[in-house]
Structure formats: C-alpha cells, structure tokens
PDB file of N, CA and C in Angstrom:
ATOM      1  N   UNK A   1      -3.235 -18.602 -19.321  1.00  0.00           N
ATOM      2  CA  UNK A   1      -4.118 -19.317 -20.243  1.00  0.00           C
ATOM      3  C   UNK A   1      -3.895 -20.824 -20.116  1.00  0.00           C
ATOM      4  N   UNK A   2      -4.820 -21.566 -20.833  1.00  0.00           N
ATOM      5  CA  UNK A   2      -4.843 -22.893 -20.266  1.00  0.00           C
ATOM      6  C   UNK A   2      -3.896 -23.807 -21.321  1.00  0.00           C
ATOM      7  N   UNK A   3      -3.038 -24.717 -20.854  1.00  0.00           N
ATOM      8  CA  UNK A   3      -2.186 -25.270 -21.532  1.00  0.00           C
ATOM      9  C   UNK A   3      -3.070 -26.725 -21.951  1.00  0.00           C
ATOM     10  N   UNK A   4      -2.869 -27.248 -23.057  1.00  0.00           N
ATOM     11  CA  UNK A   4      -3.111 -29.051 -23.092  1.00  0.00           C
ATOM     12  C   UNK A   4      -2.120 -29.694 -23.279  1.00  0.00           C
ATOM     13  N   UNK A   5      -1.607 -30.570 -23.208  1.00  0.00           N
ATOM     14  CA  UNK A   5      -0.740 -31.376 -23.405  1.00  0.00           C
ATOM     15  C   UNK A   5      -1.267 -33.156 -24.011  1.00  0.00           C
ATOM     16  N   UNK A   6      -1.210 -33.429 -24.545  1.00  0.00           N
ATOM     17  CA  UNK A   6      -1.287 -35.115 -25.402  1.00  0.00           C
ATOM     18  C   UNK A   6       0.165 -35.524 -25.140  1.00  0.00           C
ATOM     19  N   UNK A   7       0.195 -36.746 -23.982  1.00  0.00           N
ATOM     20  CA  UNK A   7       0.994 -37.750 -24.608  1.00  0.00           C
ATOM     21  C   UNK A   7       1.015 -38.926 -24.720  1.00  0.00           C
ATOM     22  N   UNK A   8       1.522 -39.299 -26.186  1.00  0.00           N
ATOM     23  CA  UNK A   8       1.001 -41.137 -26.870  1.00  0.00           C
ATOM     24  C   UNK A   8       2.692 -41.262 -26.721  1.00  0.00           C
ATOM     25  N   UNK A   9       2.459 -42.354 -26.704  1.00  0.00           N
ATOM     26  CA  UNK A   9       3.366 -43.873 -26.769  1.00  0.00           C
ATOM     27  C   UNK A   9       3.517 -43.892 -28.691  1.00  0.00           C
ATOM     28  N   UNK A  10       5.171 -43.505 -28.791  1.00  0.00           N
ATOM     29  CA  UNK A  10       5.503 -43.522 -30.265  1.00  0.00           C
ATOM     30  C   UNK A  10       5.858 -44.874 -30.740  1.00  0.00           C
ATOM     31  N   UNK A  11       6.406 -45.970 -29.902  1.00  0.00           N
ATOM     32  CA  UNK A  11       6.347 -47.086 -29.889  1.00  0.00           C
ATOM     33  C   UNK A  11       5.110 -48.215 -30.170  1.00  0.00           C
ATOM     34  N   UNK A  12       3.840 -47.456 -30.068  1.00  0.00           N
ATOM     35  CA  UNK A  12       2.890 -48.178 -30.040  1.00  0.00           C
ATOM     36  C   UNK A  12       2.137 -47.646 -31.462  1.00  0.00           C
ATOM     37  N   UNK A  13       2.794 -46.557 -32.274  1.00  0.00           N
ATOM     38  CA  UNK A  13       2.206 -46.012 -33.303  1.00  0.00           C
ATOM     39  C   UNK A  13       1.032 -45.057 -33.362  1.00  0.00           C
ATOM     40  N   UNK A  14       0.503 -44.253 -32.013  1.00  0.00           N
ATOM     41  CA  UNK A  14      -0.166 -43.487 -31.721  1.00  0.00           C
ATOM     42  C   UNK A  14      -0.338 -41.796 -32.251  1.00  0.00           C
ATOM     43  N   UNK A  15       0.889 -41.371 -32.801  1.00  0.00           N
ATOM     44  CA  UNK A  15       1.116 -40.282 -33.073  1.00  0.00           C
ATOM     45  C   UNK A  15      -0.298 -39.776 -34.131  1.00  0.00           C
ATOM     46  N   UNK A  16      -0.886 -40.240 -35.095  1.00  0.00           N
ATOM     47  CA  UNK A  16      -2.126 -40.465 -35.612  1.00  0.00           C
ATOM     48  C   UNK A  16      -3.058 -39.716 -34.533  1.00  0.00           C
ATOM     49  N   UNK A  17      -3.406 -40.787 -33.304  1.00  0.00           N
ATOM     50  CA  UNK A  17      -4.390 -39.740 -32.724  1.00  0.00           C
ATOM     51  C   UNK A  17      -3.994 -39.007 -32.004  1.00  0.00           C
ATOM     52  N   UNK A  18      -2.797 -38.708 -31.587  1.00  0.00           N
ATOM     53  CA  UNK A  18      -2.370 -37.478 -30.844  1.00  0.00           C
ATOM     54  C   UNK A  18      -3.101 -36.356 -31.957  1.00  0.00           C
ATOM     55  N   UNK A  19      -2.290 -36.284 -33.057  1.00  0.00           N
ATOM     56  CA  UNK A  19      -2.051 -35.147 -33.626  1.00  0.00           C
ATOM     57  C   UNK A  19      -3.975 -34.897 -34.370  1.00  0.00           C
ATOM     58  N   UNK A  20      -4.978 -35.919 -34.414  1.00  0.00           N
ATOM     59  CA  UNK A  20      -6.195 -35.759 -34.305  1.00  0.00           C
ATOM     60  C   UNK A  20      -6.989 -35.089 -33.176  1.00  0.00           C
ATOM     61  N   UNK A  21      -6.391 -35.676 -31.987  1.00  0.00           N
ATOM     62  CA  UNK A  21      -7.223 -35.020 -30.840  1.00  0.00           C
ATOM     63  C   UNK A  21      -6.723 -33.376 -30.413  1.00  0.00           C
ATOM     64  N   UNK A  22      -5.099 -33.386 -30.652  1.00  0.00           N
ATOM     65  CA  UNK A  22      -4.872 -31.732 -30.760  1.00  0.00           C
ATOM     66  C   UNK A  22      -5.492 -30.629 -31.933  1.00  0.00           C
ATOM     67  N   UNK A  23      -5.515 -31.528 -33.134  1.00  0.00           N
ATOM     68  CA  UNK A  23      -6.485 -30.679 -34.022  1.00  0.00           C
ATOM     69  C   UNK A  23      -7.641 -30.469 -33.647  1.00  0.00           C
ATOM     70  N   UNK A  24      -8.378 -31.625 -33.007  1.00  0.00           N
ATOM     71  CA  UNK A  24      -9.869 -30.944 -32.786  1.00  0.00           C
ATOM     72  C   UNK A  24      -9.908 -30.040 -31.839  1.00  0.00           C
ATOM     73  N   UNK A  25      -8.994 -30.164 -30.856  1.00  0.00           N
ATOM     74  CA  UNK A  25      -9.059 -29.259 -29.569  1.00  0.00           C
ATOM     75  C   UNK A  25      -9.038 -28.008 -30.240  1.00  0.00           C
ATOM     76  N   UNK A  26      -7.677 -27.744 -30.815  1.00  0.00           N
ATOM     77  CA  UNK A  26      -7.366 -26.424 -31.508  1.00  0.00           C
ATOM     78  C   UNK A  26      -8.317 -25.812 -32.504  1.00  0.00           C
ATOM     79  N   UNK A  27      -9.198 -26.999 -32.967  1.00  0.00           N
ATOM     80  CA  UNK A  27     -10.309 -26.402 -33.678  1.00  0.00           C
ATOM     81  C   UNK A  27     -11.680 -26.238 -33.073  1.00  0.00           C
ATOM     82  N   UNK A  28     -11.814 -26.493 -31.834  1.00  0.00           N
ATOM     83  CA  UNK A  28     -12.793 -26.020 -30.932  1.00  0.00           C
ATOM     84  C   UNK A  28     -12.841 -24.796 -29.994  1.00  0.00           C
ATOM     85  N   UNK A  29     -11.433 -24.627 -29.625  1.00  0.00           N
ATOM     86  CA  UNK A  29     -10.881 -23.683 -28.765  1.00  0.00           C
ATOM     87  C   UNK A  29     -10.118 -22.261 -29.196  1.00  0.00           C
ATOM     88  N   UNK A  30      -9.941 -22.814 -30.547  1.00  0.00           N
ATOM     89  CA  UNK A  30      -8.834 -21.587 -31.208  1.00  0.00           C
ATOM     90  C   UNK A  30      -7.803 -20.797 -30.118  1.00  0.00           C
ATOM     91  N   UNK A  31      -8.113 -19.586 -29.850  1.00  0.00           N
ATOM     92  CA  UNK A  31      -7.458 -18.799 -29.402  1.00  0.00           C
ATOM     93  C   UNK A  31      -7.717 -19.224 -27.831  1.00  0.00           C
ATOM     94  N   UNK A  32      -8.700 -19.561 -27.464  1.00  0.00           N
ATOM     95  CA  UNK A  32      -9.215 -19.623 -25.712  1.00  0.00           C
ATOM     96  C   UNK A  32      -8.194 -20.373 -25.071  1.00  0.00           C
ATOM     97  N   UNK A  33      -6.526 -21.077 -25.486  1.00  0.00           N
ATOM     98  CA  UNK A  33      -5.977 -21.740 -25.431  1.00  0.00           C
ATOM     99  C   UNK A  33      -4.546 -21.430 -25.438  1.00  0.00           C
ATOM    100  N   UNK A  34      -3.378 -21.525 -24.726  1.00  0.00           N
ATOM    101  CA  UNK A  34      -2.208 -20.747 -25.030  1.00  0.00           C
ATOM    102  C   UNK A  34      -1.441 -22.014 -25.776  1.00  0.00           C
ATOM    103  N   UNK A  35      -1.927 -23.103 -25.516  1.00  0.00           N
ATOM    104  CA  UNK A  35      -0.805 -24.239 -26.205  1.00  0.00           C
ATOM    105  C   UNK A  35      -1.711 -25.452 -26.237  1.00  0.00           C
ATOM    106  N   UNK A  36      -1.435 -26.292 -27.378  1.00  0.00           N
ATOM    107  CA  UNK A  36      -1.945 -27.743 -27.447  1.00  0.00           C
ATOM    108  C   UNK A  36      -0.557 -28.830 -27.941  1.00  0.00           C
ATOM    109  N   UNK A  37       0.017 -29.105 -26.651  1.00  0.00           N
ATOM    110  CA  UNK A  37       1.220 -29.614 -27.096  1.00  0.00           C
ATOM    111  C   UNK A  37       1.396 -31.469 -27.374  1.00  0.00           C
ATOM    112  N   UNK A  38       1.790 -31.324 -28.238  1.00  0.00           N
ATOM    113  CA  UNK A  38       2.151 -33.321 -28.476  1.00  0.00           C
ATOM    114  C   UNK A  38       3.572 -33.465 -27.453  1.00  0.00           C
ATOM    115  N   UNK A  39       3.419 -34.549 -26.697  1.00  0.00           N
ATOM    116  CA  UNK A  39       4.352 -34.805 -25.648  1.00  0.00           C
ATOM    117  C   UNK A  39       4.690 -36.904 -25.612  1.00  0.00           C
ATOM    118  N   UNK A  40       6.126 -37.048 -26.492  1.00  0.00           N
ATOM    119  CA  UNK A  40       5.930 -37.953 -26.874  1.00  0.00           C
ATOM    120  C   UNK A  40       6.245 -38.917 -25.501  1.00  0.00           C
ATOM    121  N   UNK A  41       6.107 -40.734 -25.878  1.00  0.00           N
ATOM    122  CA  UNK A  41       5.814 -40.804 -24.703  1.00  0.00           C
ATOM    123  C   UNK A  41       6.366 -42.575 -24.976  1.00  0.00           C
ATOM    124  N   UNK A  42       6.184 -43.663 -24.370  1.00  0.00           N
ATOM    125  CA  UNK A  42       6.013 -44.908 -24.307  1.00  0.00           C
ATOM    126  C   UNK A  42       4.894 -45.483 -23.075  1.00  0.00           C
ATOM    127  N   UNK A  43       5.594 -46.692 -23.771  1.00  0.00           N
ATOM    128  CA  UNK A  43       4.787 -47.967 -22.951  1.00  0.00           C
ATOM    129  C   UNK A  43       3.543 -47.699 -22.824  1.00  0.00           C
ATOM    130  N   UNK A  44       3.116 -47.497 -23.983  1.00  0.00           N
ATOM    131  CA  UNK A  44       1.325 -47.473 -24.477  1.00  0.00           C
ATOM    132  C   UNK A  44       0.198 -46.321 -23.766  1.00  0.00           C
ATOM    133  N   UNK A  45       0.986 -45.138 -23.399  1.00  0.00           N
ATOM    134  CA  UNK A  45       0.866 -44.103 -22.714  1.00  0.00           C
ATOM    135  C   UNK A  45      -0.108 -43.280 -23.888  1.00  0.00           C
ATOM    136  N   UNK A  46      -1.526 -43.232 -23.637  1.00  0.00           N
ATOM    137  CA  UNK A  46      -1.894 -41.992 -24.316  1.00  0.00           C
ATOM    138  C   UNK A  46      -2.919 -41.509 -23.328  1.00  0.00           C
ATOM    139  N   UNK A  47      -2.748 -39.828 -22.805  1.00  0.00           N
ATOM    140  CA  UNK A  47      -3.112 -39.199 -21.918  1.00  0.00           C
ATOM    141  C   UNK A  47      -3.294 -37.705 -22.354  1.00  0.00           C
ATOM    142  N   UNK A  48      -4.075 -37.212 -21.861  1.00  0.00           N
ATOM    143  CA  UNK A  48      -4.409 -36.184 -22.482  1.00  0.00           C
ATOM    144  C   UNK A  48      -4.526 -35.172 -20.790  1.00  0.00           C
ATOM    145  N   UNK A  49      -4.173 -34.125 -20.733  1.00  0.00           N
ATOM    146  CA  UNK A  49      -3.628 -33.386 -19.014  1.00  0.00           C
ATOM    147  C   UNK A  49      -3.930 -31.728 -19.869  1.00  0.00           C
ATOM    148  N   UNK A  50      -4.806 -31.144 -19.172  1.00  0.00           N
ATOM    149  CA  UNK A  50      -5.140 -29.545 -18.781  1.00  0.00           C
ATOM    150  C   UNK A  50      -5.005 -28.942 -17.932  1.00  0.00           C
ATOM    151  N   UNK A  51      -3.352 -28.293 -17.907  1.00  0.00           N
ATOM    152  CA  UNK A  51      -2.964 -27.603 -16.953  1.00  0.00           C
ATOM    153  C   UNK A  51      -2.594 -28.643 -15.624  1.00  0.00           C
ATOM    154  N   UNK A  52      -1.710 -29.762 -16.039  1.00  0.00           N
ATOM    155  CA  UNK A  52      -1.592 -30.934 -15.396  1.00  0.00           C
ATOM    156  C   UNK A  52      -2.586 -31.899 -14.494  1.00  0.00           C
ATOM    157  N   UNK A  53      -3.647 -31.273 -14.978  1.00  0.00           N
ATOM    158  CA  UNK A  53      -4.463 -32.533 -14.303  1.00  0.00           C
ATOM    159  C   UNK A  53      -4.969 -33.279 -16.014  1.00  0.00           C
ATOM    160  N   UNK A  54      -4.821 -34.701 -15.609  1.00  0.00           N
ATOM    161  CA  UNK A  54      -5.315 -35.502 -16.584  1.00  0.00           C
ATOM    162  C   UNK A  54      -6.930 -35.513 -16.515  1.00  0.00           C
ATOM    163  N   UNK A  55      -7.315 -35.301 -18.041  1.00  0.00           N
ATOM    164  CA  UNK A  55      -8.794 -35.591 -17.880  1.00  0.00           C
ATOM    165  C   UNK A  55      -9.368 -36.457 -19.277  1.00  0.00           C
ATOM    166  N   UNK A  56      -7.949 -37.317 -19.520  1.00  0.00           N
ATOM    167  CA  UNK A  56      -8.111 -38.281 -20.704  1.00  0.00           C
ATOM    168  C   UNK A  56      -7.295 -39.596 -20.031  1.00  0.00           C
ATOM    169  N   UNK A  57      -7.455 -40.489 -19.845  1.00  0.00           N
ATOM    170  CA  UNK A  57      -6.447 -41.971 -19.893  1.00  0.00           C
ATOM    171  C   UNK A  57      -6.819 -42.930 -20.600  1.00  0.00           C
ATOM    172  N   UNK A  58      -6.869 -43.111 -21.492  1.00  0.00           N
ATOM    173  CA  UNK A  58      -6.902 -44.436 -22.751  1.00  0.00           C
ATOM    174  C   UNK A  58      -6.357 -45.510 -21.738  1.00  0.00           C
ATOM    175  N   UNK A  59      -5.787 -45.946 -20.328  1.00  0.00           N
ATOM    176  CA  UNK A  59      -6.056 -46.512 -19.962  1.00  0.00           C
ATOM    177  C   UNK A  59      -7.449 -47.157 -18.673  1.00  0.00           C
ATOM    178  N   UNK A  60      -7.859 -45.929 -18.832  1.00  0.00           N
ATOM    179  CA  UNK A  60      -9.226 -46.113 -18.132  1.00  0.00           C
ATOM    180  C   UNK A  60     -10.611 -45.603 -19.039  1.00  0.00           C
ATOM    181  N   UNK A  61     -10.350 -45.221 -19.912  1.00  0.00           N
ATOM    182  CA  UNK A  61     -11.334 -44.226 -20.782  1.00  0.00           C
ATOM    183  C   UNK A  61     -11.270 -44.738 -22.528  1.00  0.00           C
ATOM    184  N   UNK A  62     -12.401 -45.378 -23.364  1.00  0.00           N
ATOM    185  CA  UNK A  62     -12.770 -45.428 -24.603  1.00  0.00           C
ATOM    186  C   UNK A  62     -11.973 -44.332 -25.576  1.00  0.00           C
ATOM    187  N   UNK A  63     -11.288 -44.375 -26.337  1.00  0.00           N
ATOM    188  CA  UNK A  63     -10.661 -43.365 -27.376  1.00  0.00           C
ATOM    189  C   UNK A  63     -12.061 -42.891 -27.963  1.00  0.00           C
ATOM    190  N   UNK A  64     -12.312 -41.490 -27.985  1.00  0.00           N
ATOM    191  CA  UNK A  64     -13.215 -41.047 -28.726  1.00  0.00           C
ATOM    192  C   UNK A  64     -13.067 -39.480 -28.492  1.00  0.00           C
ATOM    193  N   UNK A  65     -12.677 -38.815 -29.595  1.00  0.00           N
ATOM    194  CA  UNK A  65     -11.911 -37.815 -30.022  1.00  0.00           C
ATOM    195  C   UNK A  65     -13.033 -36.508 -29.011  1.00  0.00           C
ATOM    196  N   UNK A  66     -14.867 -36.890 -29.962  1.00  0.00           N
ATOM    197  CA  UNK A  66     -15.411 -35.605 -29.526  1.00  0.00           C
ATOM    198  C   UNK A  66     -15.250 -35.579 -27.452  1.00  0.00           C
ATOM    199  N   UNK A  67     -15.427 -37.031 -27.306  1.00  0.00           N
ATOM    200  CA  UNK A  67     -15.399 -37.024 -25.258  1.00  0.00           C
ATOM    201  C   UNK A  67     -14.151 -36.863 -25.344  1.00  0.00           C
ATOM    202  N   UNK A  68     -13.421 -36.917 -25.778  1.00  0.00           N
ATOM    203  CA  UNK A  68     -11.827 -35.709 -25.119  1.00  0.00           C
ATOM    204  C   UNK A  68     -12.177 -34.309 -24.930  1.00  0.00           C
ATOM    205  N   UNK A  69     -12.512 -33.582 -26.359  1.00  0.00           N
ATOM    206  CA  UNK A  69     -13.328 -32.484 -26.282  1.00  0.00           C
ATOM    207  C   UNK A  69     -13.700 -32.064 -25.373  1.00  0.00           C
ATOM    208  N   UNK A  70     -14.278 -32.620 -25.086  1.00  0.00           N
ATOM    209  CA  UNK A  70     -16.051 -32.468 -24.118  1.00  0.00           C
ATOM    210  C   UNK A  70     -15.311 -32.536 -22.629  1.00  0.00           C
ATOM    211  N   UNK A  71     -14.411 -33.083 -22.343  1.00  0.00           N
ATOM    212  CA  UNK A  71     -13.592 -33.243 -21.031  1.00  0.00           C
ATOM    213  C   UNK A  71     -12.606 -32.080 -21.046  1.00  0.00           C
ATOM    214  N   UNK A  72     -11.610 -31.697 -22.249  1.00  0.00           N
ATOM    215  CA  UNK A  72     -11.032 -30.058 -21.723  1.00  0.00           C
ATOM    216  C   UNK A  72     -12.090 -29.164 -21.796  1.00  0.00           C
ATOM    217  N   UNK A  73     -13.142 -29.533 -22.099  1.00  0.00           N
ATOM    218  CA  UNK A  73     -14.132 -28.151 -22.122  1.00  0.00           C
ATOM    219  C   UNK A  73     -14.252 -27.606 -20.905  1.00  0.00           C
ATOM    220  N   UNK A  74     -14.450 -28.315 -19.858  1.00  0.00           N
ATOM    221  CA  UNK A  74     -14.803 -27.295 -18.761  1.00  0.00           C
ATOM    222  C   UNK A  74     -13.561 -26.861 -17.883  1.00  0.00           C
ATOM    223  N   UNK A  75     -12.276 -26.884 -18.492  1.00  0.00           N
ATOM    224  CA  UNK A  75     -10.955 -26.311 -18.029  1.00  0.00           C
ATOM    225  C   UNK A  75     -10.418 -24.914 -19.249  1.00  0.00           C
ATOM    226  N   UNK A  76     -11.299 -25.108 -20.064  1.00  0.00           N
ATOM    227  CA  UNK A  76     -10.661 -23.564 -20.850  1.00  0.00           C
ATOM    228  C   UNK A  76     -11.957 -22.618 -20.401  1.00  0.00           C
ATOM    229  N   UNK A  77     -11.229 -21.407 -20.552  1.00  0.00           N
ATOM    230  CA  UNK A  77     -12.184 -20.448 -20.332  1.00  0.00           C
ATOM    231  C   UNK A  77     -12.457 -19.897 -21.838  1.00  0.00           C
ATOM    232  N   UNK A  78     -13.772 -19.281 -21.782  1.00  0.00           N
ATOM    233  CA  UNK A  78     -14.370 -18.651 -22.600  1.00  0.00           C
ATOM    234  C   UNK A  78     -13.463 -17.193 -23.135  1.00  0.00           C
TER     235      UNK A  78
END
C-alpha cells in the first residue's frame, strides 16, 4: 500500500501545515493508504514524497493544501 510521508522544517515553525496537509490526505484517502507520516526536518524543508518520489517541494511549488491532494492522487490506488 502506498506510504506518504510530509517533511517540514521544525525550525521554521511548519509543523501547522504538515499536520494540515496529512489530515486532508487522510481525509481524502482514508483507508486507500497504509501510512501518512510527519517526518521532521530543517533548513526550511517542506516536502511532501509518495512512496519516495517527491510530488510536493515548497521549494519549487505554491503551498496549497487541495494541489498537494491532487498530486498524491494519482499514486494511491483506488
């Protein structure tokens, strides 16, 4: 089953949207999902990885919770 992983930079005070973007996941995906893990982190690190490929970088990508969503969507299965 498909793993997620979030990790923010605790130094930078991120833990806020970690633990937002794993709720929505977990509330989009429920069960279709074996884990939505917070993976703490620095130096302004917030990344979001499905089954180790990243398909979130807050350093290349706008923070916006539902396009995180919308980006593990096509790595979980139905």
């Amino acid at each position: 089953m498909t793993r997620v992983e979030v990790e923010y930079c605790v130094p930078c005070g991120m833990a806020n949207r970690a633990v937002d973007v794993s709720h929505a996941i977990l509330t989009q995906f429920g069960e279709s999902i074996a884990e939505a893990a917070l993976v703490t982190g620095d130096d302004g690190i917030f990344v979001v990885r499905v089954d180790g490929t990243v398909v979130f970088d807050l350093s290349e990508d706008a923070y916006d919770v539902d396009a995180i969503v919308r980006a593990v969507r096509p790595h979980v299965s139905s």
